[in-house]
N, C-alpha and C. Protein backbone atom coordinates (compact mmCIF):
# COMPACT_ATOMS: atom_id res chain seq x y z
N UNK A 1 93.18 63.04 75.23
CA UNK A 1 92.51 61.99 74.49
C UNK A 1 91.05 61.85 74.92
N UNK A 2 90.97 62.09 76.44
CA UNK A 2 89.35 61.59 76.67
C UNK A 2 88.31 63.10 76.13
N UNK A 3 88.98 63.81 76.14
CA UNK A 3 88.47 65.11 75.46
C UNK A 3 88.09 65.49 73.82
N UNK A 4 89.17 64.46 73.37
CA UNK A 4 88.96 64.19 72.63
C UNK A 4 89.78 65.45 71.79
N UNK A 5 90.73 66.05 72.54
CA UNK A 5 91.86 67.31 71.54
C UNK A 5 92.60 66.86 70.77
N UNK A 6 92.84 66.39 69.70
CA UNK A 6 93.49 65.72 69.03
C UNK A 6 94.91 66.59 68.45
N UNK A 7 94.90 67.83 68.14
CA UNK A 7 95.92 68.31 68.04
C UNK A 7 95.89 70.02 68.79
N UNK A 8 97.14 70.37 68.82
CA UNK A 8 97.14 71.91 69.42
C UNK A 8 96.60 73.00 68.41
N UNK A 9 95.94 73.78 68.74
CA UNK A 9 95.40 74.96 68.02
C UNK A 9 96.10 76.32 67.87
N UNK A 10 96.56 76.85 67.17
CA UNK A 10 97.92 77.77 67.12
C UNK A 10 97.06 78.89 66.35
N UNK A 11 96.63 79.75 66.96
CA UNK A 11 95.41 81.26 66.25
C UNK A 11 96.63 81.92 65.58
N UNK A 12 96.39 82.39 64.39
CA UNK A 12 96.64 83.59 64.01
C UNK A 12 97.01 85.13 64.55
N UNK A 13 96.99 85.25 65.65
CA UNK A 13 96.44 86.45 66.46
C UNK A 13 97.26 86.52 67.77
N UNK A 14 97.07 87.44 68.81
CA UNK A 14 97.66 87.54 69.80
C UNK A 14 96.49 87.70 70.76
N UNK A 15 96.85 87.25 71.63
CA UNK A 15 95.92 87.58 73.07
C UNK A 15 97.11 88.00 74.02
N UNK A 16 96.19 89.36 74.84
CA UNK A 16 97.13 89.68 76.04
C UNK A 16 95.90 89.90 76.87
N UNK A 17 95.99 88.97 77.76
CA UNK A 17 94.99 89.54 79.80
C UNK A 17 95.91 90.02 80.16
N UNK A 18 94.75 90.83 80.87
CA UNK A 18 95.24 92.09 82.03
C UNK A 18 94.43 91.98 83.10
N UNK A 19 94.82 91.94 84.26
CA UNK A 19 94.11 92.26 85.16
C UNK A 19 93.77 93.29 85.87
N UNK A 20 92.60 93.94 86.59
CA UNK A 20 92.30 94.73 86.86
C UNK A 20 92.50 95.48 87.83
N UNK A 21 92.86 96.24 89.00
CA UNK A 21 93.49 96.30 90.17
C UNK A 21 92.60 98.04 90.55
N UNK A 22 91.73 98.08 91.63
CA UNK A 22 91.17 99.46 91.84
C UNK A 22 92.35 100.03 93.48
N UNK A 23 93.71 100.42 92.81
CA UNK A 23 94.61 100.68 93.54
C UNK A 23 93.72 101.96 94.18
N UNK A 24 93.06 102.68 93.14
CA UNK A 24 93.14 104.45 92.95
C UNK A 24 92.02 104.38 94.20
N UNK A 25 91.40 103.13 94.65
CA UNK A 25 90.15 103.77 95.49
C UNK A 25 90.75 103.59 97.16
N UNK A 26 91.91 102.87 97.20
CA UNK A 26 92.60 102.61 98.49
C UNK A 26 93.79 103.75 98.77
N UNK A 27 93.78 104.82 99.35
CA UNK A 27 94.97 105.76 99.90
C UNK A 27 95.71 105.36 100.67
N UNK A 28 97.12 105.31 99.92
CA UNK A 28 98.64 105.15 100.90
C UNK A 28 98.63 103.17 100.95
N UNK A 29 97.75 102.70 100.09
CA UNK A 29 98.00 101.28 99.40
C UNK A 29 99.06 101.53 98.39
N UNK A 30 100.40 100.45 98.53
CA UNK A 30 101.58 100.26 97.57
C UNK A 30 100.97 99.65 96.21
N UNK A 31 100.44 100.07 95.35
CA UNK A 31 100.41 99.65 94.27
C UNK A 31 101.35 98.32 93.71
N UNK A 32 102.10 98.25 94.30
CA UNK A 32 103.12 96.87 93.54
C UNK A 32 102.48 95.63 93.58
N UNK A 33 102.56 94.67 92.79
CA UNK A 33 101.89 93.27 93.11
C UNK A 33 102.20 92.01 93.93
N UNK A 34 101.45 92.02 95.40
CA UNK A 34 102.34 90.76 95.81
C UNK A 34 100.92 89.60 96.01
N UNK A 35 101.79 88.56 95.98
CA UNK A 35 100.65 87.09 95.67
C UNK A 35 99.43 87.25 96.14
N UNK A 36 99.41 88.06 97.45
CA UNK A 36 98.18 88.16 98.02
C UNK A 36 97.19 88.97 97.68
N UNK A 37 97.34 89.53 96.38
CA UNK A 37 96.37 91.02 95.91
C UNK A 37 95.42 90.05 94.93
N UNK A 38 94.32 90.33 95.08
CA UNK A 38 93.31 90.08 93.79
C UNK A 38 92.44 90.86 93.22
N UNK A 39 92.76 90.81 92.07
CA UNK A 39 92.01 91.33 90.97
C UNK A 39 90.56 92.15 91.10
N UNK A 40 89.71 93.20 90.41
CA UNK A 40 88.20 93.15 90.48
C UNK A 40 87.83 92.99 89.19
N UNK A 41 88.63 92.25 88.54
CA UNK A 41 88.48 91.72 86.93
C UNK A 41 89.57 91.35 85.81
N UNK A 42 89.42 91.12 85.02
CA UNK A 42 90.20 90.81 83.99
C UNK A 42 90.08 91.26 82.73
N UNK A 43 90.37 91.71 81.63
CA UNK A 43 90.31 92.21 80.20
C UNK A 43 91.11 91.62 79.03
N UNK A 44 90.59 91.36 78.17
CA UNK A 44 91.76 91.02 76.95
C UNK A 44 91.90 91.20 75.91
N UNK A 45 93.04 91.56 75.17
CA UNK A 45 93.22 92.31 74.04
C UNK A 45 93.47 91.25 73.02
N UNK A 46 93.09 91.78 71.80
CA UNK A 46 93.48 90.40 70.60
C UNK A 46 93.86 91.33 69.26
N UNK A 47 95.11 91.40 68.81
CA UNK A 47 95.58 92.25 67.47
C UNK A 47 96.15 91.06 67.02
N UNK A 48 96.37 91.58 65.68
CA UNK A 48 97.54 90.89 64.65
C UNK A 48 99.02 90.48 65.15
N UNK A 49 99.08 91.64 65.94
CA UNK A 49 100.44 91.55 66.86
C UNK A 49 100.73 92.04 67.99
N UNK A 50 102.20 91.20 68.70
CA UNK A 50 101.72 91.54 70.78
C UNK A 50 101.83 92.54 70.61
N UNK A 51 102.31 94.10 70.20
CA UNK A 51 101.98 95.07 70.55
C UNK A 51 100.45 95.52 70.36
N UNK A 52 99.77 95.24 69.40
CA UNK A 52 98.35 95.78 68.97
C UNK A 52 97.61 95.04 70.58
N UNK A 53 97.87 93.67 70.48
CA UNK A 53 97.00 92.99 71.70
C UNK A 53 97.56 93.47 72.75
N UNK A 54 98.30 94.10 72.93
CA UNK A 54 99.02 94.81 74.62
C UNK A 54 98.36 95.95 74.96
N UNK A 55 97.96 96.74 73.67
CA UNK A 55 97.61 98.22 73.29
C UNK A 55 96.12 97.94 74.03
N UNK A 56 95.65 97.24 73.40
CA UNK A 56 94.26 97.10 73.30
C UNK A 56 93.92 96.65 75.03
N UNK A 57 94.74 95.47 75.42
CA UNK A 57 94.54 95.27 76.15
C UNK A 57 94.77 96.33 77.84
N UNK A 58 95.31 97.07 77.81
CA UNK A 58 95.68 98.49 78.53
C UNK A 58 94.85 99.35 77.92
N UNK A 59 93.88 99.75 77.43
CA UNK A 59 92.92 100.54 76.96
C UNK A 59 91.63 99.62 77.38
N UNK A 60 91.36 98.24 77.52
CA UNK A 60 90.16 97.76 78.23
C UNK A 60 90.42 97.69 79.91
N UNK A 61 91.82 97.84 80.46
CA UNK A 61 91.66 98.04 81.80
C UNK A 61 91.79 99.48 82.11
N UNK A 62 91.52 100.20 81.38
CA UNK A 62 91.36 101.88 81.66
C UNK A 62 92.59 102.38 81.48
N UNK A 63 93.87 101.77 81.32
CA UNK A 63 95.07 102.28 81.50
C UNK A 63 95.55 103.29 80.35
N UNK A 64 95.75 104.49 80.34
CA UNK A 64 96.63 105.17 78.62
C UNK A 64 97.85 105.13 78.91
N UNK A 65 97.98 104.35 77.86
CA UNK A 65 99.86 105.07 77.44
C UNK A 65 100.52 105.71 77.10
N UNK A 66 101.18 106.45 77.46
CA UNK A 66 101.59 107.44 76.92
C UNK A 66 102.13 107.81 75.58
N UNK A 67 102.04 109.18 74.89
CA UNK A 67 102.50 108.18 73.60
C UNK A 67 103.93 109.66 73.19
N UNK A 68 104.12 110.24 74.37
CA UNK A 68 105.45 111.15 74.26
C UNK A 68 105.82 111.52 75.49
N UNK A 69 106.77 112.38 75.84
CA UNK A 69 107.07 113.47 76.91
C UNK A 69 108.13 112.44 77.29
N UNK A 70 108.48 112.73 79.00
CA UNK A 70 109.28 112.15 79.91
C UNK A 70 109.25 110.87 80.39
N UNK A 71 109.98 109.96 80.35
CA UNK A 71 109.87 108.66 81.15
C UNK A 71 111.69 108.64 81.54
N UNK A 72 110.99 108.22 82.81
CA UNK A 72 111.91 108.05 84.41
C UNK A 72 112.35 106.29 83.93
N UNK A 73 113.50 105.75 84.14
CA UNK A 73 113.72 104.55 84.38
C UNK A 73 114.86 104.82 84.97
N UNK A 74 114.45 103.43 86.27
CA UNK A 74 115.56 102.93 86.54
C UNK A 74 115.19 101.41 87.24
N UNK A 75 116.20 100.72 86.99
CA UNK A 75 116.11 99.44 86.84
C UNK A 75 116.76 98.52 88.15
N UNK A 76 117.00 97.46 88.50
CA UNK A 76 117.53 96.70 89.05
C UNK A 76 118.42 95.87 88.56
N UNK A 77 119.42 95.32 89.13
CA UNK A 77 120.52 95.05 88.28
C UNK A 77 120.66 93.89 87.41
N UNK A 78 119.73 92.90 87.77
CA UNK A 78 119.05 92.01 86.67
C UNK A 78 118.28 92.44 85.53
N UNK A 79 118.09 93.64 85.54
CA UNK A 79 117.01 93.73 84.18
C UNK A 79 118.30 95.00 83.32
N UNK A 80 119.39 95.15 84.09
CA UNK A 80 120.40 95.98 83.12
C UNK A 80 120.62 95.86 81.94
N UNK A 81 120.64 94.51 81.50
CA UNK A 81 121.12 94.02 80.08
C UNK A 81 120.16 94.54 79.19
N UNK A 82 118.79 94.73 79.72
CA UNK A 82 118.01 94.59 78.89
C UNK A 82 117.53 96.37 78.51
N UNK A 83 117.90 96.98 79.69
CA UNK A 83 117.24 98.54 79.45
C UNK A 83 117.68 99.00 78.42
N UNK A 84 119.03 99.35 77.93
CA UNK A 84 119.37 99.81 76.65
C UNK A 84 118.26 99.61 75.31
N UNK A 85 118.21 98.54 75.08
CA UNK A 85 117.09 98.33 73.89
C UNK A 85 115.71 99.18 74.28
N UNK A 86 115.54 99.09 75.77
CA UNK A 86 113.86 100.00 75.92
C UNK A 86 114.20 101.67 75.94
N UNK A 87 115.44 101.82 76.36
CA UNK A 87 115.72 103.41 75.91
C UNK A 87 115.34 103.71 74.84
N UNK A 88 116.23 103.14 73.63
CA UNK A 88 116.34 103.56 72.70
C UNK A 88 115.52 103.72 71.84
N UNK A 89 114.43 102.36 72.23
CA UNK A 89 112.74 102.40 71.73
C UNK A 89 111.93 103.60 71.82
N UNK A 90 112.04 104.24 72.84
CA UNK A 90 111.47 105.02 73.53
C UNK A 90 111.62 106.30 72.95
N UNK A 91 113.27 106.84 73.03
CA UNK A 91 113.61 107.82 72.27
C UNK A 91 113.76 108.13 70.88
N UNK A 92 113.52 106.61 69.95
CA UNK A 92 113.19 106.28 68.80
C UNK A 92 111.14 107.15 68.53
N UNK A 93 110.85 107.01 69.91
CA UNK A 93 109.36 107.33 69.99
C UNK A 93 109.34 108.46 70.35
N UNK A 94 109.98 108.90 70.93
CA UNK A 94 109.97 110.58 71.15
C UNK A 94 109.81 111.10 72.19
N UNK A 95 110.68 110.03 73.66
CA UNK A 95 110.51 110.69 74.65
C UNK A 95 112.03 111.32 74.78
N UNK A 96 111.93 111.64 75.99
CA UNK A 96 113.09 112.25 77.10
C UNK A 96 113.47 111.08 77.86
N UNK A 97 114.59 110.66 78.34
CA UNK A 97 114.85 109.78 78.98
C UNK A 97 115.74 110.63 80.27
N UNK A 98 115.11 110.35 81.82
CA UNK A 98 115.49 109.96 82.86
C UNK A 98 115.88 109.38 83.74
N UNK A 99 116.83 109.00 84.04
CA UNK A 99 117.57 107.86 85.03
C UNK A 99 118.11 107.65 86.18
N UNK A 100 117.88 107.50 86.72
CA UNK A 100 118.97 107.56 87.98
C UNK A 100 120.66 107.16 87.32
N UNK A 101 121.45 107.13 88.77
CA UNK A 101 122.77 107.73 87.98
C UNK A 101 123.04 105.97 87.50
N UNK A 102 123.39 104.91 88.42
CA UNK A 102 123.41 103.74 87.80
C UNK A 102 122.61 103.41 86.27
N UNK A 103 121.56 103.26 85.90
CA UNK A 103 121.02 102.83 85.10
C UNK A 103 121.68 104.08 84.18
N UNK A 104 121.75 105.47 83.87
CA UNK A 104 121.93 106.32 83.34
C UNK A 104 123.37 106.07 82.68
N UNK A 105 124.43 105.68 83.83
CA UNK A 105 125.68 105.22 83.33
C UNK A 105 125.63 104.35 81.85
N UNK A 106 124.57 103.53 82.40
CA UNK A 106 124.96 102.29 81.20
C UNK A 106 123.53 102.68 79.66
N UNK A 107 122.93 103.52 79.91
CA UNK A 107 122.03 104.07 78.46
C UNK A 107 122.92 105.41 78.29
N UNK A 108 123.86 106.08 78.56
CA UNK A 108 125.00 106.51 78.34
C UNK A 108 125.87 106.15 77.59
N UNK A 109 126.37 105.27 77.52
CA UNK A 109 127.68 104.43 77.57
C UNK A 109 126.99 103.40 76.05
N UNK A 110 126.03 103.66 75.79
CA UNK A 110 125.18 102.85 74.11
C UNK A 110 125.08 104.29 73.49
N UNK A 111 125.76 104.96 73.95
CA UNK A 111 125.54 106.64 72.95
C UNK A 111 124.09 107.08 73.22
N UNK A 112 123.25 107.19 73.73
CA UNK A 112 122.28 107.30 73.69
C UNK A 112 121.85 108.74 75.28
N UNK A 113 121.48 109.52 74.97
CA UNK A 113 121.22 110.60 75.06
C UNK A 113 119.95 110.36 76.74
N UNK A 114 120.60 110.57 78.07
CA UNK A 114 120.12 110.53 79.02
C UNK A 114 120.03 111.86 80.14
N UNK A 115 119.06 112.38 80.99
CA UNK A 115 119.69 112.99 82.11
C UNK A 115 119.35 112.52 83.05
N UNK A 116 120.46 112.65 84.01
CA UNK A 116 120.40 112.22 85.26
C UNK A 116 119.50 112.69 86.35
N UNK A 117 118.89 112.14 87.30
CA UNK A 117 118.01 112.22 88.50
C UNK A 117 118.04 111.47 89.54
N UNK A 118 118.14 112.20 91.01
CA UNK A 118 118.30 111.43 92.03
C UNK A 118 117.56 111.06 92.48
N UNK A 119 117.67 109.46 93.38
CA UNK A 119 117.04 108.76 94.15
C UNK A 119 115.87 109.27 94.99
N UNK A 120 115.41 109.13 95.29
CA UNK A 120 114.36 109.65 96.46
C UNK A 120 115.57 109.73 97.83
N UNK A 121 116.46 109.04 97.93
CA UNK A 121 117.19 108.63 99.34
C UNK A 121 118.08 109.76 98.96
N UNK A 122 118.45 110.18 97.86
CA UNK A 122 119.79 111.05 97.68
C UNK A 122 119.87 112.33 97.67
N UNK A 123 118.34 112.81 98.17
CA UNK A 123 118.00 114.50 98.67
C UNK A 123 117.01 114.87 97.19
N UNK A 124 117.00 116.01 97.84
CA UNK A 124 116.45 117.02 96.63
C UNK A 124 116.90 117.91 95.06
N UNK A 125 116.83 117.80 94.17
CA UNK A 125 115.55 117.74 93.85
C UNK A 125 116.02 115.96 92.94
N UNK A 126 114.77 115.54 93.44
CA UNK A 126 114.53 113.93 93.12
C UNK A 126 113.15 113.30 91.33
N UNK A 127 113.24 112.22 91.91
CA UNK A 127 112.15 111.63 91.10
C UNK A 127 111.10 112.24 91.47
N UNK A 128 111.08 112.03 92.91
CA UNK A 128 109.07 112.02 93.20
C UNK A 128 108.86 113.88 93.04
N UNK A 129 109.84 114.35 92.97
CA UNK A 129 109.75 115.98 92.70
C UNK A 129 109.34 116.42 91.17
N UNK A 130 109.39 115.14 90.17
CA UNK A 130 109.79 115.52 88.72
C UNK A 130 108.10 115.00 89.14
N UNK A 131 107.45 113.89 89.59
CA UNK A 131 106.11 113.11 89.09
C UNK A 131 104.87 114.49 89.65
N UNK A 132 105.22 115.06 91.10
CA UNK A 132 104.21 115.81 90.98
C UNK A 132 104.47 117.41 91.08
N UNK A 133 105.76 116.93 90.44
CA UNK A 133 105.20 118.70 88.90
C UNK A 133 104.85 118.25 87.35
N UNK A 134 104.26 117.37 87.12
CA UNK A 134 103.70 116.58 85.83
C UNK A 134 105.14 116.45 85.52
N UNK A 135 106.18 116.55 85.61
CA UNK A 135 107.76 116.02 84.32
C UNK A 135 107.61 115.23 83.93
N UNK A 136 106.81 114.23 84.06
CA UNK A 136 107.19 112.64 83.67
C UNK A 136 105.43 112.56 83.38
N UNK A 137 105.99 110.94 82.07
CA UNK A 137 104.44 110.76 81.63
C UNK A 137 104.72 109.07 81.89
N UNK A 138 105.71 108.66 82.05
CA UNK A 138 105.88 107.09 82.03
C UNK A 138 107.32 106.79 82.83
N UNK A 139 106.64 105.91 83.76
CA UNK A 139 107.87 105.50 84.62
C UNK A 139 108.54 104.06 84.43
N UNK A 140 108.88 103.39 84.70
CA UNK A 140 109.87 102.25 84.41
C UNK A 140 110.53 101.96 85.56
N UNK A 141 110.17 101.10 86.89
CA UNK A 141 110.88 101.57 88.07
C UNK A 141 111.29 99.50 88.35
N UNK A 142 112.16 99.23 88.31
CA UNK A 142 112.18 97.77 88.70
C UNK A 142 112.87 97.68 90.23
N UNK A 143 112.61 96.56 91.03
CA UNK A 143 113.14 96.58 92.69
C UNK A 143 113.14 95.51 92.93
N UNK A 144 114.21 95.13 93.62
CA UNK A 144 114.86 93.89 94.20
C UNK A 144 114.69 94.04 95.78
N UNK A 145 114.76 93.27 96.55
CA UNK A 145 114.73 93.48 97.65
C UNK A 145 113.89 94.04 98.94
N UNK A 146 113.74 94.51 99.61
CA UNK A 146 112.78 95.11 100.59
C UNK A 146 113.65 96.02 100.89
N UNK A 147 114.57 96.77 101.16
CA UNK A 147 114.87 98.03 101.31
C UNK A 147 114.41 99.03 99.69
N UNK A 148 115.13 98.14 98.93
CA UNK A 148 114.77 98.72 97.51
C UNK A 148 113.42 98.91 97.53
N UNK A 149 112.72 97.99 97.72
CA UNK A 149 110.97 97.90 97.61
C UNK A 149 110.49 98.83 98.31
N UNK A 150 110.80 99.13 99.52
CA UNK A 150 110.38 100.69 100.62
C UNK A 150 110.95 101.76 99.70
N UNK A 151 112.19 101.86 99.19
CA UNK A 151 112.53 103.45 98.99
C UNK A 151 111.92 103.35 98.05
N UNK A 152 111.09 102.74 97.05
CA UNK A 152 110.79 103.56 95.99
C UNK A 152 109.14 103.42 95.95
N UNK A 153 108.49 103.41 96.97
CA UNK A 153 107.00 103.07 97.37
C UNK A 153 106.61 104.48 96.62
N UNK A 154 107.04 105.43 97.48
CA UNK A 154 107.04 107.23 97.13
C UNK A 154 106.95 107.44 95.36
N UNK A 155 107.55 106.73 94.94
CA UNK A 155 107.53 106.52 93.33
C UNK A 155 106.04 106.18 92.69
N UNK A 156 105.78 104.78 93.05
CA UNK A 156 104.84 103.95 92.70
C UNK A 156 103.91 105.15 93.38
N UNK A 157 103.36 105.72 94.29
CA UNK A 157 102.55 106.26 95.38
C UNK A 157 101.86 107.57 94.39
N UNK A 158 102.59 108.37 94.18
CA UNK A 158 102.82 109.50 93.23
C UNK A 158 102.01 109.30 91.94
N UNK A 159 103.34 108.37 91.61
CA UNK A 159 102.74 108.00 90.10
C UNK A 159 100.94 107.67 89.81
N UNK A 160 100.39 106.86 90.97
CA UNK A 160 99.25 106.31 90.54
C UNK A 160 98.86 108.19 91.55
N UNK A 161 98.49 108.88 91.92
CA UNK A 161 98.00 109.36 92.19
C UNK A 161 97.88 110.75 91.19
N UNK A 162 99.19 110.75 90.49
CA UNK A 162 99.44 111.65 89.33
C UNK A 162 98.73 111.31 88.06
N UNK A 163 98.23 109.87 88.14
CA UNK A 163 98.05 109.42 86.63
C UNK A 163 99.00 108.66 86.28
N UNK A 164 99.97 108.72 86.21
CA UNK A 164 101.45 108.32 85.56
C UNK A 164 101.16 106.93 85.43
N UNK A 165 101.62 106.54 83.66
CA UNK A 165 101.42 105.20 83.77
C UNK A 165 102.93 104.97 84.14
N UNK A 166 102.31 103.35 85.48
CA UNK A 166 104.04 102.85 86.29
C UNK A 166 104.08 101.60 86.16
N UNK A 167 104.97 100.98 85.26
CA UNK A 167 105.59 99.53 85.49
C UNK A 167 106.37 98.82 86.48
N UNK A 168 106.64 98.22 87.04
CA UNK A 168 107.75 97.85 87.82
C UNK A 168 108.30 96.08 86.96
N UNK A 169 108.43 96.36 86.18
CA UNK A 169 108.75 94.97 85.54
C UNK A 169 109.75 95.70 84.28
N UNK A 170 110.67 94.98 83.95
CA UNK A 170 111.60 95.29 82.31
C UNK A 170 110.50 94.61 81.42
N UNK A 171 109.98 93.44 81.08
CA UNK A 171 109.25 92.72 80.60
C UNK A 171 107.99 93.89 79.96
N UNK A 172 107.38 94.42 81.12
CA UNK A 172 106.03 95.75 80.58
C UNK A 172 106.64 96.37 79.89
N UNK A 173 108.36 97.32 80.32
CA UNK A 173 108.76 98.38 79.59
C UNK A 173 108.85 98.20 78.23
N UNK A 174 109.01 96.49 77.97
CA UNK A 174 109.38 96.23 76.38
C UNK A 174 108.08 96.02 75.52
N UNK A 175 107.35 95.62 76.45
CA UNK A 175 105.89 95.40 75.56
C UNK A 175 105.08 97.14 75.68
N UNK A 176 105.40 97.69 76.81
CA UNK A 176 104.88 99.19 76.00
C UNK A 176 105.54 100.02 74.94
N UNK A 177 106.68 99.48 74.65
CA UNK A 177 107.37 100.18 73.65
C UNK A 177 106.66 99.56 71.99
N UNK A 178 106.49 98.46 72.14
CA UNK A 178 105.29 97.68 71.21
C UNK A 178 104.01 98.20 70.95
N UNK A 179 103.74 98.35 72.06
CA UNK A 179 102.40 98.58 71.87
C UNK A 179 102.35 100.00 71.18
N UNK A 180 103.38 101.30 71.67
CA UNK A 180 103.57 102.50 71.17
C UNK A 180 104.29 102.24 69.47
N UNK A 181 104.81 101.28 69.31
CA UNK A 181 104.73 101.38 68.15
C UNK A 181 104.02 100.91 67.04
N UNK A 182 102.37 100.53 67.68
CA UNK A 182 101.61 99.90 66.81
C UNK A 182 101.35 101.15 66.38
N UNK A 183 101.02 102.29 67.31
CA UNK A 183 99.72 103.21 66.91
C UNK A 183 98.54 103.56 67.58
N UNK A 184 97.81 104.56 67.53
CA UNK A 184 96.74 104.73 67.59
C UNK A 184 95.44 104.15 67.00
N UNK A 185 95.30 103.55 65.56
CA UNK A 185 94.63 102.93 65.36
C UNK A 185 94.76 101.13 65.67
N UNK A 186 93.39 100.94 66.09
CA UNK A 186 93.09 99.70 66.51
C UNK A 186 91.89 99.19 65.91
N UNK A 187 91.98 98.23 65.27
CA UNK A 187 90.64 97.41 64.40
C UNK A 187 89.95 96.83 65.95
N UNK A 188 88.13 96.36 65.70
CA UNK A 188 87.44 95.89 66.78
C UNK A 188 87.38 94.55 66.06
N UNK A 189 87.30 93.63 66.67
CA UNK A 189 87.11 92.10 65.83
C UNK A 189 85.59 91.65 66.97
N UNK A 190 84.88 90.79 66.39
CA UNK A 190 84.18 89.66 67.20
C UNK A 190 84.96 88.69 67.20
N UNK A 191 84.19 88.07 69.04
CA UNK A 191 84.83 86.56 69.06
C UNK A 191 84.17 85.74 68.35
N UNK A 192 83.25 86.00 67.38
CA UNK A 192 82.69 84.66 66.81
C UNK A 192 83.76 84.85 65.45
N UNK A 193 84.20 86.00 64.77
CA UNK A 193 84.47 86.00 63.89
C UNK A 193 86.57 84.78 64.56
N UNK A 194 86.54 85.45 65.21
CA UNK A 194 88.00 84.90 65.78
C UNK A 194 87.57 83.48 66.15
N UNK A 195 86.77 82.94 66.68
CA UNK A 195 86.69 81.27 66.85
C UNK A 195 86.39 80.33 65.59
N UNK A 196 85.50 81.27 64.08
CA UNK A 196 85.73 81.06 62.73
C UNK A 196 86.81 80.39 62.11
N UNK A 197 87.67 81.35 62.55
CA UNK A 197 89.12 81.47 62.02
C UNK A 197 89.94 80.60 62.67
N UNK A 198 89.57 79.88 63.92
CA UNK A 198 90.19 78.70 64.52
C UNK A 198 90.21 77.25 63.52
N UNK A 199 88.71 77.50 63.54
CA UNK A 199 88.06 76.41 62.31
C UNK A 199 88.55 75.86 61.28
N UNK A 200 89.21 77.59 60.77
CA UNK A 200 88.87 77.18 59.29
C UNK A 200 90.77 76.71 58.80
């Protein structure tokens, strides 16, 4: 009221921030995010829809997505329910799907067309063996715990040193499957033209 906002403003549009993270200039730094990491910037994407604004927004923090080949997932046992739907997205898009044997069981078991790959802990030949012989273009790695969080450092480690774009969230895996199915084309908007359109 003393502001004088009288009602909520609901845009047309999507916004996605990203923040910025220069993992690539620190060697044998864990890439994963914990409270204490900050940013060297921020970026934000604005489409018609969250995939276009996700797209966009991972193309202003330098990040590409992949938009075929191999992707590695494996998940933690809270985000199980949800992997099936990002498989199938995926292979709807035209990758290869990789799994470890848990997660593999259950994108198996939805009919859906997986091969299996071992742990980093479960010998050779593994994940981090597939990332730096290029096999993989997109990883999907979720972790619970601090033992979990150590064995799969070697993952995350790789990946950013390979290129490999790496999530550690189910939440990213579903919004990059969005964003891959906007496309390659992306319209540029101004913010004056977008604060217009608040207006009008």
């Amino acid at each position: 009221k003393e502001l004088n906002f009288t009602k909520e403003i609901i845009p047309n549009f999507y916004s996605v921030k990203e923040a910025v993270f220069p993992f690539a200039k620190f060697p044998g730094v864990d890439p994963i995010l914990g409270p204490e990491m900050k940013s060297t910037g921020e970026v934000m994407g604005v489409g018609d829809t969250f995939g276009e604004a996700f797209a966009k927004a991972q193309m202003g923090a330098s990040e590409v997505l992949p938009t075929g080949g191999t992707a590695f997932i494996s998940v933690r046992d809270d985000d199980k329910p949800l992997v099936e739907a990002v498989a199938r997205d995926l292979i709807n898009l035209g990758f290869e799907i990789f799994a470890t044997a848990g997660t593999a069981k259950l994108i198996e078991a939805a009919g859906l067309k997986v091969r299996r790959v071992n742990k980093v802990t479960e010998g050779r030949p593994h994940v981090v063996d597939m990332i730096k012989n290029d096999e993989v273009t997109l990883i999907i790695n979720t972790t619970e715990g601090r033992q979990s969080i150590a064995d799969s450092y070697s993952i995350r480690r790789n990946a950013l040193q390979h290129k490999i774009y790496c999530t550690t969230t189910i939440a990213a895996g579903e919004a990059i499957c969005e964003a891959l199915k906007f496309g390659p084309e992306k319209t540029v908007r101004r913010l004056q033209d977008l604060h217009a359109g608040l207006k009008a």
